[in-house]
PDB file of N, CA and C in Angstrom:
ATOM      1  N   UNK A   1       0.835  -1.183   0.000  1.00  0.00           N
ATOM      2  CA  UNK A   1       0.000   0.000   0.000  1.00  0.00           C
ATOM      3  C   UNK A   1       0.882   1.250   0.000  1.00  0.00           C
ATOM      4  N   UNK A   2       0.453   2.176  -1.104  1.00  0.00           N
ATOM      5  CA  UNK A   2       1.312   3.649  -0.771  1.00  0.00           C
ATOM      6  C   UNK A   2       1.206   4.226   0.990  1.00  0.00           C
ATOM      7  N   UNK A   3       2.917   4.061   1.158  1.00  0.00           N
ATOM      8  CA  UNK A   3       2.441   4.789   2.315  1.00  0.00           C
ATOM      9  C   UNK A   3       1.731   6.184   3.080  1.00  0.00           C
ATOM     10  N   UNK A   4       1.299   7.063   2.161  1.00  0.00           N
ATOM     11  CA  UNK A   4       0.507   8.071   2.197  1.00  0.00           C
ATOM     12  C   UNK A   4      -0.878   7.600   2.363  1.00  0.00           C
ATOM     13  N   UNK A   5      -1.258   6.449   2.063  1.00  0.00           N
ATOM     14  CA  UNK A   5      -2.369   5.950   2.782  1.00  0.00           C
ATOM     15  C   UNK A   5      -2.582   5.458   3.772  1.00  0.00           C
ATOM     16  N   UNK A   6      -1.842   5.060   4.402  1.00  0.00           N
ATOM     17  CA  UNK A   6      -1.710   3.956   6.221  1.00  0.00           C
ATOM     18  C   UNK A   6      -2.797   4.425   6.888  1.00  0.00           C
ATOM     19  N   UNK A   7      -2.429   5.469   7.370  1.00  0.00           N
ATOM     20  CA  UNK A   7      -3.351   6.496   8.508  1.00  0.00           C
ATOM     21  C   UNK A   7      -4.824   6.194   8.116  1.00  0.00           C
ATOM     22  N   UNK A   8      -5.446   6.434   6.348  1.00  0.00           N
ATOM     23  CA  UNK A   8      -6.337   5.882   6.308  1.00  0.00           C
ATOM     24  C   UNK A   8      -7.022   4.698   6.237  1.00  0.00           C
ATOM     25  N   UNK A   9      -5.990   3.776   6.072  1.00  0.00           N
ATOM     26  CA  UNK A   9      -6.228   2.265   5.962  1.00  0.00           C
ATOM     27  C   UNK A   9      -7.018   2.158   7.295  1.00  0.00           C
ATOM     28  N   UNK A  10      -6.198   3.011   8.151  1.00  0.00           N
ATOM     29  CA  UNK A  10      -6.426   2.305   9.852  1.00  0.00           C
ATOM     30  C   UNK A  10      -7.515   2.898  10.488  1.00  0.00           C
ATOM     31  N   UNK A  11      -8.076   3.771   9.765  1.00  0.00           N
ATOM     32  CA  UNK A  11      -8.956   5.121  10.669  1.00  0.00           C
ATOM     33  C   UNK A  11     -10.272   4.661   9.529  1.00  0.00           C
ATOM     34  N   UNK A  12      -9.831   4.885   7.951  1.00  0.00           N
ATOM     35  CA  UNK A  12     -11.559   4.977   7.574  1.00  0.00           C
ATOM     36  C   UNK A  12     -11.267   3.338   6.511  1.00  0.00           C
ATOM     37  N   UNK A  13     -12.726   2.636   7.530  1.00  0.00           N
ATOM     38  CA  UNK A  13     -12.712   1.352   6.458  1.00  0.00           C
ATOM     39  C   UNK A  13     -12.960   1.989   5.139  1.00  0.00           C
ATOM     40  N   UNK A  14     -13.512   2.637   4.902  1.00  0.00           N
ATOM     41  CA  UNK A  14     -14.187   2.844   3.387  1.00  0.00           C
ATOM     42  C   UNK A  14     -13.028   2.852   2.327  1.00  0.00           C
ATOM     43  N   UNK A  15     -11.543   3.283   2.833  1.00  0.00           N
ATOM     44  CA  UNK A  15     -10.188   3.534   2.294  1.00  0.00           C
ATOM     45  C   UNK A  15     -10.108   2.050   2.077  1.00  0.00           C
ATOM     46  N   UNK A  16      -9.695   0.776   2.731  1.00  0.00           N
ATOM     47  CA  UNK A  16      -9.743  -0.312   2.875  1.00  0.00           C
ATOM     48  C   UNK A  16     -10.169  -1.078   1.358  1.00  0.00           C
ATOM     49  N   UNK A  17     -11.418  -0.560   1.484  1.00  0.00           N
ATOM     50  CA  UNK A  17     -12.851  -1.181   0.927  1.00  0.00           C
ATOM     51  C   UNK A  17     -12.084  -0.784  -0.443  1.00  0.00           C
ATOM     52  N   UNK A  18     -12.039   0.719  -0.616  1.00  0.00           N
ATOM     53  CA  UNK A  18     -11.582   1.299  -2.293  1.00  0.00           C
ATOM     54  C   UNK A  18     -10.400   0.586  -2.704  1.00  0.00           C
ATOM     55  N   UNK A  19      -9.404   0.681  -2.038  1.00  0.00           N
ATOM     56  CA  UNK A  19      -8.142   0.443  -2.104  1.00  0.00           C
ATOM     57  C   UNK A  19      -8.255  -1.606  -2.435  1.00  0.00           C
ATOM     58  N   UNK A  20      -8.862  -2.162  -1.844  1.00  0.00           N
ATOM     59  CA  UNK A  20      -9.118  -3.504  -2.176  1.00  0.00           C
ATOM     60  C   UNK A  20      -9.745  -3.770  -3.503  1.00  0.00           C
ATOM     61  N   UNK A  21     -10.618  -2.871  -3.746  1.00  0.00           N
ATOM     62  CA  UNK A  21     -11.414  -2.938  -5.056  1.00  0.00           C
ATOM     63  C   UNK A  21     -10.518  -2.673  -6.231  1.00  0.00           C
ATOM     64  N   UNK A  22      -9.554  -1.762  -5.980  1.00  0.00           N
ATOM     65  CA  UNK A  22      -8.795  -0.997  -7.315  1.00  0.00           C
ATOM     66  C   UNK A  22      -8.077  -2.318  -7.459  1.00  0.00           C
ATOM     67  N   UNK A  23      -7.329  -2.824  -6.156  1.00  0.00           N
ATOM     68  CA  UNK A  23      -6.324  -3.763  -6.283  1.00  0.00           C
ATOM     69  C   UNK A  23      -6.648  -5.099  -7.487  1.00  0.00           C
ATOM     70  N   UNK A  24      -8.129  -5.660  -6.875  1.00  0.00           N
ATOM     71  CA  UNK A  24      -8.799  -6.894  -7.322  1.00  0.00           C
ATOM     72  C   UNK A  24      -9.194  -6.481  -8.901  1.00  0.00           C
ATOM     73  N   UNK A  25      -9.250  -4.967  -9.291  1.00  0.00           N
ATOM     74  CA  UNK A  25      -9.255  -4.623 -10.543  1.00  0.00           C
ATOM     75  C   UNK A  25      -8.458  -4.825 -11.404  1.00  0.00           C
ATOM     76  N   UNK A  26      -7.021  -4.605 -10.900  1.00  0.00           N
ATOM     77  CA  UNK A  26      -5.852  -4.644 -11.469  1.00  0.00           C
ATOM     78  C   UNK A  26      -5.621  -5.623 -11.552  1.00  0.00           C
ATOM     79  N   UNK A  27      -5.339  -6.455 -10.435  1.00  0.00           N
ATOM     80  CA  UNK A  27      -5.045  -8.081 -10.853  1.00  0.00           C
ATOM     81  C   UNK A  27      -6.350  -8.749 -11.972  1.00  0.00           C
ATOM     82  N   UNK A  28      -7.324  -8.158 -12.119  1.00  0.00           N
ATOM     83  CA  UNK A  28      -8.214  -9.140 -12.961  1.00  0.00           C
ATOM     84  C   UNK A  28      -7.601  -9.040 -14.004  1.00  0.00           C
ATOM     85  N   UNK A  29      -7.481  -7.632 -14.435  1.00  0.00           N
ATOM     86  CA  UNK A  29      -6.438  -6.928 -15.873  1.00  0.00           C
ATOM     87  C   UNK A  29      -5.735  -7.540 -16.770  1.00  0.00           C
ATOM     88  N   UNK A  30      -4.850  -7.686 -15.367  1.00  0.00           N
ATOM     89  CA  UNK A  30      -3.014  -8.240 -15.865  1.00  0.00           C
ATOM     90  C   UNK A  30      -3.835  -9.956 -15.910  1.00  0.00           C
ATOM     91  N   UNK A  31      -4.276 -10.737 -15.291  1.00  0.00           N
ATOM     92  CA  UNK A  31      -4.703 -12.419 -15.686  1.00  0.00           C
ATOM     93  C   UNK A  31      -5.665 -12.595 -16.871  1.00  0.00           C
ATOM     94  N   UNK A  32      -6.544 -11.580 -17.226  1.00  0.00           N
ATOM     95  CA  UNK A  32      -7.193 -11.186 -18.596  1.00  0.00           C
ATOM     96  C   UNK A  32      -6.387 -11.056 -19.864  1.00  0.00           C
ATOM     97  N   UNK A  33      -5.278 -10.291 -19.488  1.00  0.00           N
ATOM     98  CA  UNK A  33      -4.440 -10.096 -20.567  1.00  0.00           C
ATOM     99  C   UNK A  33      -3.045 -10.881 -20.827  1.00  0.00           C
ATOM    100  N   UNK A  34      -3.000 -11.757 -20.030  1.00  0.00           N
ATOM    101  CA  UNK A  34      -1.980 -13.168 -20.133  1.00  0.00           C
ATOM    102  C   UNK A  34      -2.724 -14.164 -20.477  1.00  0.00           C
ATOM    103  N   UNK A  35      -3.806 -14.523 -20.320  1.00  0.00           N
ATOM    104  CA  UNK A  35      -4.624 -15.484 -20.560  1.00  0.00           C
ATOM    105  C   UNK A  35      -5.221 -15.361 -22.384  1.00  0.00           C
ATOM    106  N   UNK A  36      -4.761 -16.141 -23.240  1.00  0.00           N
ATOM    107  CA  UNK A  36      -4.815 -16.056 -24.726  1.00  0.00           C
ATOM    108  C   UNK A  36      -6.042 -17.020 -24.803  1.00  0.00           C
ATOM    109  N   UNK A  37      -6.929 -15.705 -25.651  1.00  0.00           N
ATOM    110  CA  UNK A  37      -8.153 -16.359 -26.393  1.00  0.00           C
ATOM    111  C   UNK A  37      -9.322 -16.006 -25.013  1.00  0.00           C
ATOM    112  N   UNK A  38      -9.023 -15.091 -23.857  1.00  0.00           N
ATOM    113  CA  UNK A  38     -10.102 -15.191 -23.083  1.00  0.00           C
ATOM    114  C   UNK A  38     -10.725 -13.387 -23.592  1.00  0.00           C
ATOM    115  N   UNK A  39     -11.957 -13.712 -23.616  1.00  0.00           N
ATOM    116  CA  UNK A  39     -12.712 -11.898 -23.944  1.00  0.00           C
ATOM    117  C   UNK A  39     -12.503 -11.534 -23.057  1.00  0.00           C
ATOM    118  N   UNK A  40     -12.904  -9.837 -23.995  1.00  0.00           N
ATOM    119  CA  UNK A  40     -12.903  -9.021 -22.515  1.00  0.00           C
ATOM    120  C   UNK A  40     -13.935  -8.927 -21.497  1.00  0.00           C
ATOM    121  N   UNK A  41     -14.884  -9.200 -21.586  1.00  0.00           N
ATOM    122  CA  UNK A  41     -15.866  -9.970 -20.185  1.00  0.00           C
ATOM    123  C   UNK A  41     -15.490 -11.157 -19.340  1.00  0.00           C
ATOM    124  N   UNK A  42     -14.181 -11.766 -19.639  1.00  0.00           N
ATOM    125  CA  UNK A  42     -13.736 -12.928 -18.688  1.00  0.00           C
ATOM    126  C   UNK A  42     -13.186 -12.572 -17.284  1.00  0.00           C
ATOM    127  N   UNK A  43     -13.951 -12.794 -16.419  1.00  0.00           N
ATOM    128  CA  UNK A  43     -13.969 -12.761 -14.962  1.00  0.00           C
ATOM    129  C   UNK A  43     -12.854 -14.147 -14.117  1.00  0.00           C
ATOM    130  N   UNK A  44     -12.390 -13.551 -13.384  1.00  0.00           N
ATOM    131  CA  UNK A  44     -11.379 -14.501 -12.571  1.00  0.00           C
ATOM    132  C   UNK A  44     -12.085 -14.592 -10.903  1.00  0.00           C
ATOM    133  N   UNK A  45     -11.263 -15.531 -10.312  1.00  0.00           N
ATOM    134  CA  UNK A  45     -11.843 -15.609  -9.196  1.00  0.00           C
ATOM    135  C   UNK A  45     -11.174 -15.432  -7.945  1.00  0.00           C
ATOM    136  N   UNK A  46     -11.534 -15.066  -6.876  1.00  0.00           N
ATOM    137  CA  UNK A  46     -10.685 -14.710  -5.864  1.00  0.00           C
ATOM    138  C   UNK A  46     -10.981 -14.540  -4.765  1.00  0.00           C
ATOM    139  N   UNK A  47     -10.338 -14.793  -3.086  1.00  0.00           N
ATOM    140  CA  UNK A  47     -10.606 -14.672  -2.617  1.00  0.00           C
ATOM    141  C   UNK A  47      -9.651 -13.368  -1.575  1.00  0.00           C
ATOM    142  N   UNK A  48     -10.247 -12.550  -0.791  1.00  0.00           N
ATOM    143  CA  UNK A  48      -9.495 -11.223  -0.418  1.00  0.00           C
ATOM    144  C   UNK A  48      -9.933 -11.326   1.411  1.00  0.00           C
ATOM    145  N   UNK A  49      -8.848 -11.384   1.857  1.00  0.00           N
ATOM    146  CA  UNK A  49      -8.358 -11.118   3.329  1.00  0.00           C
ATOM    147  C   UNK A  49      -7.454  -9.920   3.848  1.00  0.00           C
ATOM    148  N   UNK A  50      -8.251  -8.629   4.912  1.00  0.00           N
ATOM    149  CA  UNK A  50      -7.236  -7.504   5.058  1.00  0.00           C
ATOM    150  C   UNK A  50      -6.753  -8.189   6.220  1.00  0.00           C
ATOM    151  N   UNK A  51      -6.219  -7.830   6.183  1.00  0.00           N
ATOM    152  CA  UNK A  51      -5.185  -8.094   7.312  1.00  0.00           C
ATOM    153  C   UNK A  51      -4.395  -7.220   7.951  1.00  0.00           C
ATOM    154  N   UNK A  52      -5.034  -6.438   9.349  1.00  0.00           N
ATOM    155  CA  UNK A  52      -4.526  -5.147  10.097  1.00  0.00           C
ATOM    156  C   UNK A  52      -3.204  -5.326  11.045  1.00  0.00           C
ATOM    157  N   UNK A  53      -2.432  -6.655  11.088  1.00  0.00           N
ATOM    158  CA  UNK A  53      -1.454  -6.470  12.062  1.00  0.00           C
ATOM    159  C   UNK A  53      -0.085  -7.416  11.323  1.00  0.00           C
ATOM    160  N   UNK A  54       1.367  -7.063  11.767  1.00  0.00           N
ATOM    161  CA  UNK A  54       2.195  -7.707  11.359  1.00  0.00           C
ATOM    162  C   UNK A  54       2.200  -8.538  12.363  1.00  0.00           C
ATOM    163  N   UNK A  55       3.585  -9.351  12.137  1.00  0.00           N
ATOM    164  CA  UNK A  55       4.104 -10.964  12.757  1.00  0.00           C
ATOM    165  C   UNK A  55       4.035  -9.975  14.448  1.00  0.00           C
ATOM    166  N   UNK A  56       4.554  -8.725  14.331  1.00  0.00           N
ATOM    167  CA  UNK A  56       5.308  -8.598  16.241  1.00  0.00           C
ATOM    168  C   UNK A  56       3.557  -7.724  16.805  1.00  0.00           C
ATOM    169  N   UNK A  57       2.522  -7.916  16.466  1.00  0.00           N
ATOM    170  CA  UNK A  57       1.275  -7.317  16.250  1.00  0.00           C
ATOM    171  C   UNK A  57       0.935  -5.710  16.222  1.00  0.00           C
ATOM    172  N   UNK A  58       2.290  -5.213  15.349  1.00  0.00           N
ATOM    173  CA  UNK A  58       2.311  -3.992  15.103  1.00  0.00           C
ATOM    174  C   UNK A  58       0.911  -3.437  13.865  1.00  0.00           C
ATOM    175  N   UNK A  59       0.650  -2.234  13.884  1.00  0.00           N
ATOM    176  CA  UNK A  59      -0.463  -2.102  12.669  1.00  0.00           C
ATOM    177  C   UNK A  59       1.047  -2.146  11.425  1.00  0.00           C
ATOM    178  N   UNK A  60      -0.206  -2.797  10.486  1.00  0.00           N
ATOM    179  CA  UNK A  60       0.456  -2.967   9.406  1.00  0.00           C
ATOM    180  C   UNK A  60      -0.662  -3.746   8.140  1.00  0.00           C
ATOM    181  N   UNK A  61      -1.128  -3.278   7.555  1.00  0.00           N
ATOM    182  CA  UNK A  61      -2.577  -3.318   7.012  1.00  0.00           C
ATOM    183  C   UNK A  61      -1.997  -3.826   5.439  1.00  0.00           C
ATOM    184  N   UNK A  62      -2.098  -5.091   5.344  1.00  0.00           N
ATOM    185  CA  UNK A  62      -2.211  -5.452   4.044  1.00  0.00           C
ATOM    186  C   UNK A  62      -3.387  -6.734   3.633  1.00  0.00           C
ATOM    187  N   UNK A  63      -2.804  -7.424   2.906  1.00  0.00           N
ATOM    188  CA  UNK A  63      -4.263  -8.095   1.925  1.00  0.00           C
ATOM    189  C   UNK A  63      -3.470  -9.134   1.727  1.00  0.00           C
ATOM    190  N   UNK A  64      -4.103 -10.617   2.311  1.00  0.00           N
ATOM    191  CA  UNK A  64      -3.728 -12.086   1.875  1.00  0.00           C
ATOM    192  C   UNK A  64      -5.253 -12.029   0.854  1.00  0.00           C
ATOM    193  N   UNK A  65      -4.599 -12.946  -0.625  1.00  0.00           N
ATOM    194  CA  UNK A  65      -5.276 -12.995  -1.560  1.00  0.00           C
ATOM    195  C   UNK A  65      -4.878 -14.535  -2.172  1.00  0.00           C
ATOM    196  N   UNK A  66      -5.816 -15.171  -2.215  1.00  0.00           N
ATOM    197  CA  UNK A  66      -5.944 -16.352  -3.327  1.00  0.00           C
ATOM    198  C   UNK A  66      -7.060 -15.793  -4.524  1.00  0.00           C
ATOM    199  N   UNK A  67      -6.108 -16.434  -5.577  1.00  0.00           N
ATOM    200  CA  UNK A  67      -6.772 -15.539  -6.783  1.00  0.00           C
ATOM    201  C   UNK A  67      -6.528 -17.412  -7.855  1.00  0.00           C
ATOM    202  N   UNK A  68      -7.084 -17.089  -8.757  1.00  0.00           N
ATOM    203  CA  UNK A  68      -6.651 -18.359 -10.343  1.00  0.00           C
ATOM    204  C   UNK A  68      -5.901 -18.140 -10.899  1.00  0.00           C
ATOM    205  N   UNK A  69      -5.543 -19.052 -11.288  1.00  0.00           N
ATOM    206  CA  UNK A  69      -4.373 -18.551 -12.040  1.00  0.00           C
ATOM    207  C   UNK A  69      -4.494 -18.107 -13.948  1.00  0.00           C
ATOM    208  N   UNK A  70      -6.119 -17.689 -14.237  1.00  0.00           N
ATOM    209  CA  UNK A  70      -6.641 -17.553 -15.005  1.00  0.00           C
ATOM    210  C   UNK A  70      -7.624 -17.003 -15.128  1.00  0.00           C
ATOM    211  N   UNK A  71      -8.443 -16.790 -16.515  1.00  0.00           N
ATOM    212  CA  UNK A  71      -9.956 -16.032 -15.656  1.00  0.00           C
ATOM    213  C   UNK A  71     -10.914 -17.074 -16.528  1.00  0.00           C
ATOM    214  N   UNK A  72     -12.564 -16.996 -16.234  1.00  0.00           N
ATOM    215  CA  UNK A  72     -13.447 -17.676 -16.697  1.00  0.00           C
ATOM    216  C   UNK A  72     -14.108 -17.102 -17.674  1.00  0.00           C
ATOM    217  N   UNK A  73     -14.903 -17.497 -18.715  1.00  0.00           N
ATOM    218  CA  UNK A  73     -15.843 -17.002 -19.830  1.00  0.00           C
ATOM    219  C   UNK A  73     -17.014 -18.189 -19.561  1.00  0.00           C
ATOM    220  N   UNK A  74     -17.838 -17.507 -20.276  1.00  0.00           N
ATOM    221  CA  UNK A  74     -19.209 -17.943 -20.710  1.00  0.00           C
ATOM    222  C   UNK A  74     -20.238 -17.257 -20.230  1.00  0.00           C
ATOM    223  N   UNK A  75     -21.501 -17.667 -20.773  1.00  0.00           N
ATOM    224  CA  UNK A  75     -22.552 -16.539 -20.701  1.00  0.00           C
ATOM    225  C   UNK A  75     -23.196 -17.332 -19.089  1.00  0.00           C
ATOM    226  N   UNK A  76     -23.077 -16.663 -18.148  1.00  0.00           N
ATOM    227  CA  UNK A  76     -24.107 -16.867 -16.567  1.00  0.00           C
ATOM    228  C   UNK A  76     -25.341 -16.722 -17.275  1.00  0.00           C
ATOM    229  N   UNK A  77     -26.118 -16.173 -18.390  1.00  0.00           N
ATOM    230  CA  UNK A  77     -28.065 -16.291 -17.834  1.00  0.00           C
ATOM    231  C   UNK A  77     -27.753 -17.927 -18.289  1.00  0.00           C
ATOM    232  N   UNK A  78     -27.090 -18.597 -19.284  1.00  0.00           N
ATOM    233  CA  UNK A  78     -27.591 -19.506 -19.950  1.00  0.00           C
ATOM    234  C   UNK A  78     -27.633 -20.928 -18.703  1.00  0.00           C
ATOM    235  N   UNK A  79     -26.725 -20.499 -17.975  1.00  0.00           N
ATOM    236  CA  UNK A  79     -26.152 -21.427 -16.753  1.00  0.00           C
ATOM    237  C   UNK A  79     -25.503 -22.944 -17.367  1.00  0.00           C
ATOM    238  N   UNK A  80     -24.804 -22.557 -18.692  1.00  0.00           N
ATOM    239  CA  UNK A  80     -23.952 -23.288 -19.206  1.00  0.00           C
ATOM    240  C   UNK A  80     -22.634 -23.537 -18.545  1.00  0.00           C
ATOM    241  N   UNK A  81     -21.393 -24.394 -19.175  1.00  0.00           N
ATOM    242  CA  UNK A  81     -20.505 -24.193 -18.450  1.00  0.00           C
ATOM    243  C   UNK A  81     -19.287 -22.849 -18.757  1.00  0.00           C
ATOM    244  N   UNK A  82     -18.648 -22.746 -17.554  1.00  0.00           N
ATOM    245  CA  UNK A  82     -17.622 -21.785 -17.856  1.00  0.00           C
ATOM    246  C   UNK A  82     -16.094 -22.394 -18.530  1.00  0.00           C
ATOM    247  N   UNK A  83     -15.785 -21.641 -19.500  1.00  0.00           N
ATOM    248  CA  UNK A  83     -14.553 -22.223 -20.107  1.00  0.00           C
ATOM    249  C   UNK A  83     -13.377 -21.029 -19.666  1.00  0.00           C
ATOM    250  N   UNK A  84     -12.336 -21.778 -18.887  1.00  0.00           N
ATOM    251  CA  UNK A  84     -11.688 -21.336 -17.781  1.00  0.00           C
ATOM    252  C   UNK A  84     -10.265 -21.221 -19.232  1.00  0.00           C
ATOM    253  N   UNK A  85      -9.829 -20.069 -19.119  1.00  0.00           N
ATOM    254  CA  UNK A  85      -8.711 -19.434 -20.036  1.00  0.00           C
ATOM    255  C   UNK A  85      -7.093 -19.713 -19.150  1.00  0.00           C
ATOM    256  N   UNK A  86      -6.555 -20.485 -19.030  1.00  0.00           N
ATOM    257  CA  UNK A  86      -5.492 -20.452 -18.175  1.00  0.00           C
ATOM    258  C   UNK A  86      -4.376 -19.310 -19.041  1.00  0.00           C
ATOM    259  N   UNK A  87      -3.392 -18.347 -17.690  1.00  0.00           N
ATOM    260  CA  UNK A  87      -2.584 -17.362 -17.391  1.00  0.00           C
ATOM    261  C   UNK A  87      -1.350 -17.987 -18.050  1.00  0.00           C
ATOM    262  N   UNK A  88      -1.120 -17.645 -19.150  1.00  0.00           N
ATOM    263  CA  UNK A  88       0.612 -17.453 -19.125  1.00  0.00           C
ATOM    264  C   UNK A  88       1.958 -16.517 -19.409  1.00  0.00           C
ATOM    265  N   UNK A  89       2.741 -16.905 -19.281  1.00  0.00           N
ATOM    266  CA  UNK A  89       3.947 -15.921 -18.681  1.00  0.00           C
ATOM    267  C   UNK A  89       3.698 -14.818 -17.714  1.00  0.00           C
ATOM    268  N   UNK A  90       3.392 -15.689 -16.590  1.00  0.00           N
ATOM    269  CA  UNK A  90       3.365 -14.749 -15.359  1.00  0.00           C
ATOM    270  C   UNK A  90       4.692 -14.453 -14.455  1.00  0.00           C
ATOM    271  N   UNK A  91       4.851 -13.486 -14.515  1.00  0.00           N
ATOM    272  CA  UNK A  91       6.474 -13.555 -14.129  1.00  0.00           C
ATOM    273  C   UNK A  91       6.269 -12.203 -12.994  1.00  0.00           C
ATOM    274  N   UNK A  92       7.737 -12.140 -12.538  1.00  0.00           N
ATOM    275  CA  UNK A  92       8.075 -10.791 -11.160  1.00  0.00           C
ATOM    276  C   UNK A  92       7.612  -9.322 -11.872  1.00  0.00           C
ATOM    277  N   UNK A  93       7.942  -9.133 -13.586  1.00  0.00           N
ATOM    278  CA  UNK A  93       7.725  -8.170 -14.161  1.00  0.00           C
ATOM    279  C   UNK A  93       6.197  -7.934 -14.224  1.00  0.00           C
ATOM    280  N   UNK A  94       5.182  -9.075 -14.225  1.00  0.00           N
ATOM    281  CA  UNK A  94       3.847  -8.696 -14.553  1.00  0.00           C
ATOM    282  C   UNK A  94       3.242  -8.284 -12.818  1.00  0.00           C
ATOM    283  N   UNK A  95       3.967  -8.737 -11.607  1.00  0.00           N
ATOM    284  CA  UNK A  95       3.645  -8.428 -10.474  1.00  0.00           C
ATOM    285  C   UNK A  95       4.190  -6.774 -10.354  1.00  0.00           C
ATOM    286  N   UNK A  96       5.398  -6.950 -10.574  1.00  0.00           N
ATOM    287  CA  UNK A  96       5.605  -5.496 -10.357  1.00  0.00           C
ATOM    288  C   UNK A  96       4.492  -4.317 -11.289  1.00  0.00           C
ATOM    289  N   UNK A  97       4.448  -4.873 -12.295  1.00  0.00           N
ATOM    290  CA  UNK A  97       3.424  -3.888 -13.424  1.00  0.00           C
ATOM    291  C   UNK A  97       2.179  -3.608 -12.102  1.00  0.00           C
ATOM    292  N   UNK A  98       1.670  -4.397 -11.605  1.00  0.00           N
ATOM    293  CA  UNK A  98       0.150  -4.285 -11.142  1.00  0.00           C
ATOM    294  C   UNK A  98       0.720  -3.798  -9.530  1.00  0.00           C
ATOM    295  N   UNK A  99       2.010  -3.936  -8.876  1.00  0.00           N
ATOM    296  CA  UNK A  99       2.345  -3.250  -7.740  1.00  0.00           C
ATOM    297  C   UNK A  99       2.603  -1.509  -7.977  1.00  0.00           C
ATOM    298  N   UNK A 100       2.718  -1.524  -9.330  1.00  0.00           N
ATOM    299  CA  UNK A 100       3.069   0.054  -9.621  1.00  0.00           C
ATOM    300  C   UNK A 100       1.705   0.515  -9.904  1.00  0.00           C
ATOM    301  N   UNK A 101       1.136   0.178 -10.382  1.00  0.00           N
ATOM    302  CA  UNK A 101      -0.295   0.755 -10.865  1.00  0.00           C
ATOM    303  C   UNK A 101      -1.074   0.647  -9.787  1.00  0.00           C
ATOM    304  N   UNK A 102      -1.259  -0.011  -8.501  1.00  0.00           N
ATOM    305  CA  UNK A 102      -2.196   0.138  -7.768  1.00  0.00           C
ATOM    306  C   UNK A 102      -1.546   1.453  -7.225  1.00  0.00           C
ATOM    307  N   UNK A 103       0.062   1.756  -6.725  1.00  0.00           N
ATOM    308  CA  UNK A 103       0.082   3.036  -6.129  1.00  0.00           C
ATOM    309  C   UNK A 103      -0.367   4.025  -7.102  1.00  0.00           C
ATOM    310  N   UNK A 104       0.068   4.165  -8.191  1.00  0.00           N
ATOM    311  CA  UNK A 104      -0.703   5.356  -9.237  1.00  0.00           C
ATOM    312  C   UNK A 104      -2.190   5.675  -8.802  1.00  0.00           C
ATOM    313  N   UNK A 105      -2.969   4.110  -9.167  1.00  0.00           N
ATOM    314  CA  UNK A 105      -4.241   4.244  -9.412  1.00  0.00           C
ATOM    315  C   UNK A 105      -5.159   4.208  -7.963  1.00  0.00           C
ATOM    316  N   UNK A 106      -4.442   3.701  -6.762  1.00  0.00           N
ATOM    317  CA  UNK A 106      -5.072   3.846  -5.508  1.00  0.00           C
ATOM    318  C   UNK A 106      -4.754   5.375  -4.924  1.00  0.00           C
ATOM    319  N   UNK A 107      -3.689   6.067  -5.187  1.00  0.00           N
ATOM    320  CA  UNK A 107      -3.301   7.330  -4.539  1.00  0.00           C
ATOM    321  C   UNK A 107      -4.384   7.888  -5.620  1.00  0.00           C
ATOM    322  N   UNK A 108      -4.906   8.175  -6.710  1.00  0.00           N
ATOM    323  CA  UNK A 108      -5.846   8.333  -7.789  1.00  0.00           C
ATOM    324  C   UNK A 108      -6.993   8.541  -7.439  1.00  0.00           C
ATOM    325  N   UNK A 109      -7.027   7.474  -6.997  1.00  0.00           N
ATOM    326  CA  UNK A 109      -8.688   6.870  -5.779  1.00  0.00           C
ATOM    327  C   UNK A 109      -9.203   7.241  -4.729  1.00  0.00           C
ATOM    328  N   UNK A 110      -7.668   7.599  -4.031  1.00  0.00           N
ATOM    329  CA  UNK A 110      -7.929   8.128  -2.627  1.00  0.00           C
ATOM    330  C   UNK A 110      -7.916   9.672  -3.128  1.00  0.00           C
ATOM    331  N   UNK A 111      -7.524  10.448  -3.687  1.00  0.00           N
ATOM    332  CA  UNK A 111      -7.266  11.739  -3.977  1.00  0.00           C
ATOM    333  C   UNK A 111      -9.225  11.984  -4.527  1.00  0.00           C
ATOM    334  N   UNK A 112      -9.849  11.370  -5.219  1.00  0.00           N
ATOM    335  CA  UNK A 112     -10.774  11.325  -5.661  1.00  0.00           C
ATOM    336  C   UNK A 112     -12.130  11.284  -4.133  1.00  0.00           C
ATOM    337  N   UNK A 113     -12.124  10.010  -3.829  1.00  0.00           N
ATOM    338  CA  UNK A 113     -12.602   9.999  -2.450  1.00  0.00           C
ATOM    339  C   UNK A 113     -13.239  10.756  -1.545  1.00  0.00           C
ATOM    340  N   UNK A 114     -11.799  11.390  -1.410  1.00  0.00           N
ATOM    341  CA  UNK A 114     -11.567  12.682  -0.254  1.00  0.00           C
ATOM    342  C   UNK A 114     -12.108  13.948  -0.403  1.00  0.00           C
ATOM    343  N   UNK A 115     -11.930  13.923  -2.343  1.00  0.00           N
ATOM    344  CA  UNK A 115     -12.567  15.400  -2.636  1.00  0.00           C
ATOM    345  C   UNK A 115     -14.150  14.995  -2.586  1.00  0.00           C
ATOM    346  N   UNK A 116     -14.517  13.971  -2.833  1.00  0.00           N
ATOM    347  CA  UNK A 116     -15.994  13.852  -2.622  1.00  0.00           C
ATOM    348  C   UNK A 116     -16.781  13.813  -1.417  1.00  0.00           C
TER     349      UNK A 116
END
């Protein structure tokens, strides 16, 4: 998390809440766009845990995440099946891409927020 956000991580959930959402945005992105042959309506799946304290139970506010390693297609009204697009070349460079863009796009978010 940019550290210009902490203070709000810890004081207003709603920061939390945004800041989790942008994140789970970004990662859908980057597994959408490694994943060959999936549209752009293909949804991935995931699960999101904040997590307010480090190992010595200092504050320290981050996010355990299980995510796919791919995303899903198909049409939900038909309640057919989903054809699951598996992720490749996922590498440190495509993590860092989506660690840089959440500070851009969460300091973005929060700047937005605040004025509202």
């Amino acid at each position: 998390m940019p550290k210009r956000v902490w203070w709000f991580l810890n004081h207003e959930p709603a920061t939390l809440d945004g800041l989790a959402a942008v994140f789970l945005r970004l990662v859908e992105g980057a597994l959408r766009r490694a994943s060959p042959g999936a549209p752009r309506d293909a949804r991935f799946g995931a699960v999101l845990f904040a997590h307010r304290f480090g190992d010595s139970l200092d504050s320290h506010v981050h996010f355990h995440v299980l995510v796919t390693d791919g995303v899903f297609s198909g049409d939900p009204a038909d309640f057919g099946p989903a054809i699951f697009h598996s992720a490749v070349d996922l590498d440190a460079d495509a993590v860092q891409k989506v660690r840089d863009e959440l500070r851009h796009r969460g300091l973005r978010w929060r700047r937005a927020a605040s004025a509202a």
